[in-house]
Protein backbone atom coordinates (compact mmCIF):
# COMPACT_ATOMS: atom_id res chain seq x y z
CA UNK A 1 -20.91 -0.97 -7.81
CA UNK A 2 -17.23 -1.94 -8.43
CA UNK A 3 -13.81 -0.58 -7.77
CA UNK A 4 -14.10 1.90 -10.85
CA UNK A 5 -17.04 3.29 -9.25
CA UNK A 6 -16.03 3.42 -5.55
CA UNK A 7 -12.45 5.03 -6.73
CA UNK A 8 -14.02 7.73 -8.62
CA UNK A 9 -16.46 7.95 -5.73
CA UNK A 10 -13.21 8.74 -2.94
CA UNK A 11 -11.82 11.49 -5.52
CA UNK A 12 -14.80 13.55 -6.07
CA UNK A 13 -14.75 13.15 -1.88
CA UNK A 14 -11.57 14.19 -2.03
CA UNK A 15 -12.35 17.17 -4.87
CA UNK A 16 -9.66 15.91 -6.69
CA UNK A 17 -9.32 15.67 -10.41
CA UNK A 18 -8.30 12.29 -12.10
CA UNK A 19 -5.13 14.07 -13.03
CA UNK A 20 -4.64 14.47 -9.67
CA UNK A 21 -5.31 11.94 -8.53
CA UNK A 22 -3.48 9.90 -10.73
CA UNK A 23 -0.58 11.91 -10.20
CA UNK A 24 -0.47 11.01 -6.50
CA UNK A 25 -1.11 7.21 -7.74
CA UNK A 26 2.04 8.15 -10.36
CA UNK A 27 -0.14 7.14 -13.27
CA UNK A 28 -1.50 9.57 -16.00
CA UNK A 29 -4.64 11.04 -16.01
CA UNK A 30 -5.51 8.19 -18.90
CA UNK A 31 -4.91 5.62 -16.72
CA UNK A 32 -7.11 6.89 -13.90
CA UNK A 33 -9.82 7.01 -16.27
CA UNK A 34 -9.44 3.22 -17.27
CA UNK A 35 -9.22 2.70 -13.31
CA UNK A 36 -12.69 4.11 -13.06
CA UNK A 37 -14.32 2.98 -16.05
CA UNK A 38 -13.15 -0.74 -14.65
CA UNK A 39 -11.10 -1.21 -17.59
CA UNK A 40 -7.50 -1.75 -16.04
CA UNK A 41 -6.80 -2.78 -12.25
CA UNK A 42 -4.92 -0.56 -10.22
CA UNK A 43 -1.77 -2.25 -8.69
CA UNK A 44 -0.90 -2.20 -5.28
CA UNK A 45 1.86 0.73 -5.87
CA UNK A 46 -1.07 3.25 -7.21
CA UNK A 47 -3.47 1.88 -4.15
CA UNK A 48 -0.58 2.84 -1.82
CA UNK A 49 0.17 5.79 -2.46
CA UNK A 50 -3.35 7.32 -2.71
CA UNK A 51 -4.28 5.66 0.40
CA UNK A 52 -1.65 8.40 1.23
CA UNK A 53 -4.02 11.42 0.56
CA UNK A 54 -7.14 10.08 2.25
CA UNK A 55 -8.32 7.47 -0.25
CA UNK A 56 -9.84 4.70 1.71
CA UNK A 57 -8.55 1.82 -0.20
CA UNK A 58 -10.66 -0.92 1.79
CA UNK A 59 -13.89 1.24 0.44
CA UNK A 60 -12.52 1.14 -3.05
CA UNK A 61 -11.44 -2.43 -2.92
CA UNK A 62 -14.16 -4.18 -0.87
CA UNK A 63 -17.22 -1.69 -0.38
CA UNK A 64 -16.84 -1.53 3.08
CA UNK A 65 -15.48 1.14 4.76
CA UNK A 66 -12.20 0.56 6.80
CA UNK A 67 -13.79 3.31 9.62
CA UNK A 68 -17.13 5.33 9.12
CA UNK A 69 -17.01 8.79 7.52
CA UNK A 70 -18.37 11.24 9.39
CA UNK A 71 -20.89 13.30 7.58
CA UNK A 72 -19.02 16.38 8.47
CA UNK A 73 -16.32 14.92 5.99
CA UNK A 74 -18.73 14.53 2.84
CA UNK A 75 -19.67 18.33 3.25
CA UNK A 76 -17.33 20.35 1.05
CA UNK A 77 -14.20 22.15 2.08
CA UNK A 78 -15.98 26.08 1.87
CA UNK A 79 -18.88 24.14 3.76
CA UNK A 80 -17.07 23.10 6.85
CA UNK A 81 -15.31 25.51 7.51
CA UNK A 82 -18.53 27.53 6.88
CA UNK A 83 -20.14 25.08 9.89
CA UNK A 84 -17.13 25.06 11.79
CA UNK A 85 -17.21 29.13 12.63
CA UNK A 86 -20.23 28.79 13.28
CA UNK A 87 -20.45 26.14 15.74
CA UNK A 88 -17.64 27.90 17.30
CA UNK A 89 -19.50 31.49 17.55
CA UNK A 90 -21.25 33.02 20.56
CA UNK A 91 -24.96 32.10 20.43
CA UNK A 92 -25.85 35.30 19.76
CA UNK A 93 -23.77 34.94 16.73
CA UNK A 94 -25.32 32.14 15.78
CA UNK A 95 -29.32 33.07 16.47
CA UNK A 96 -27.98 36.30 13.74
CA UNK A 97 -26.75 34.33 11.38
CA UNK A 98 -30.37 31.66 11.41
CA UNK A 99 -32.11 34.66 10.83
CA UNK A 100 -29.86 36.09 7.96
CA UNK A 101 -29.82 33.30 6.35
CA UNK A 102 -33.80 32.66 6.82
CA UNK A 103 -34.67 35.75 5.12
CA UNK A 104 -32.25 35.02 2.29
CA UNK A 105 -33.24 31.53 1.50
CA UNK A 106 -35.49 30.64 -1.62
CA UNK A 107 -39.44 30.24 -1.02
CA UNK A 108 -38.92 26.35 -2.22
CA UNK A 109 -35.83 26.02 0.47
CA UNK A 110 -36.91 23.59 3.70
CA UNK A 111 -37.17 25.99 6.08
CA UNK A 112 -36.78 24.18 9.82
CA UNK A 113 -37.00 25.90 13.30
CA UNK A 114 -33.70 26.46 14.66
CA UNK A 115 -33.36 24.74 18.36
């Protein structure tokens, strides 16, 4: 995998466009596509400043992570704050909401026992 790859990897993670992101890089959303498709290098001036926003520029550069991402990161925004209320309601709260969303999931859905 090379930097095109791993870039475009960190703004989906980020659920950014390549407008965006390029925007925050203060490129156009042309050159952020030629970033990604490993057709131009990014200079150190782009790398900076979306290193600003939560890029992890070692990842994108190297393919090693400057510190690990915690899966809780990789979920998407509506799904951790989803997990977050959750882990922060009353148990009883929480046993409801297992069972709500038990009977609501598909036949085909893994279904695990709650501990």
């Amino acid at each position: 995998m090379g930097i095109g790859q791993r870039l475009r990897e960190e703004r989906e993670r980020l659920q950014m466009s390549q407008e965006e992101l390029g925007s925050v890089g203060g490129v156009r959303k042309q050159a952020q596509l030629h970033y990604e498709k490993d057709e131009r290098s990014p200079d150190a001036r782009y790398l900076s400043e979306i290193a600003k926003v939560g890029v992890d520029v070692a990842y994108v550069l190297t393919g090693e992570r400057a510190k690990p991402i915690a899966e809780l990161e990789l979920l998407p925004p509506q799904e951790r704050i989803l997990l977050d209320n959750f882990r922060h309601a009353p148990q009883a709260v929480q046993a409801g909401v297992r069972t709500t969303l038990g009977a609501f999931a598909p036949a085909n859905a893994t279904k695990k026992r709650a501990s």
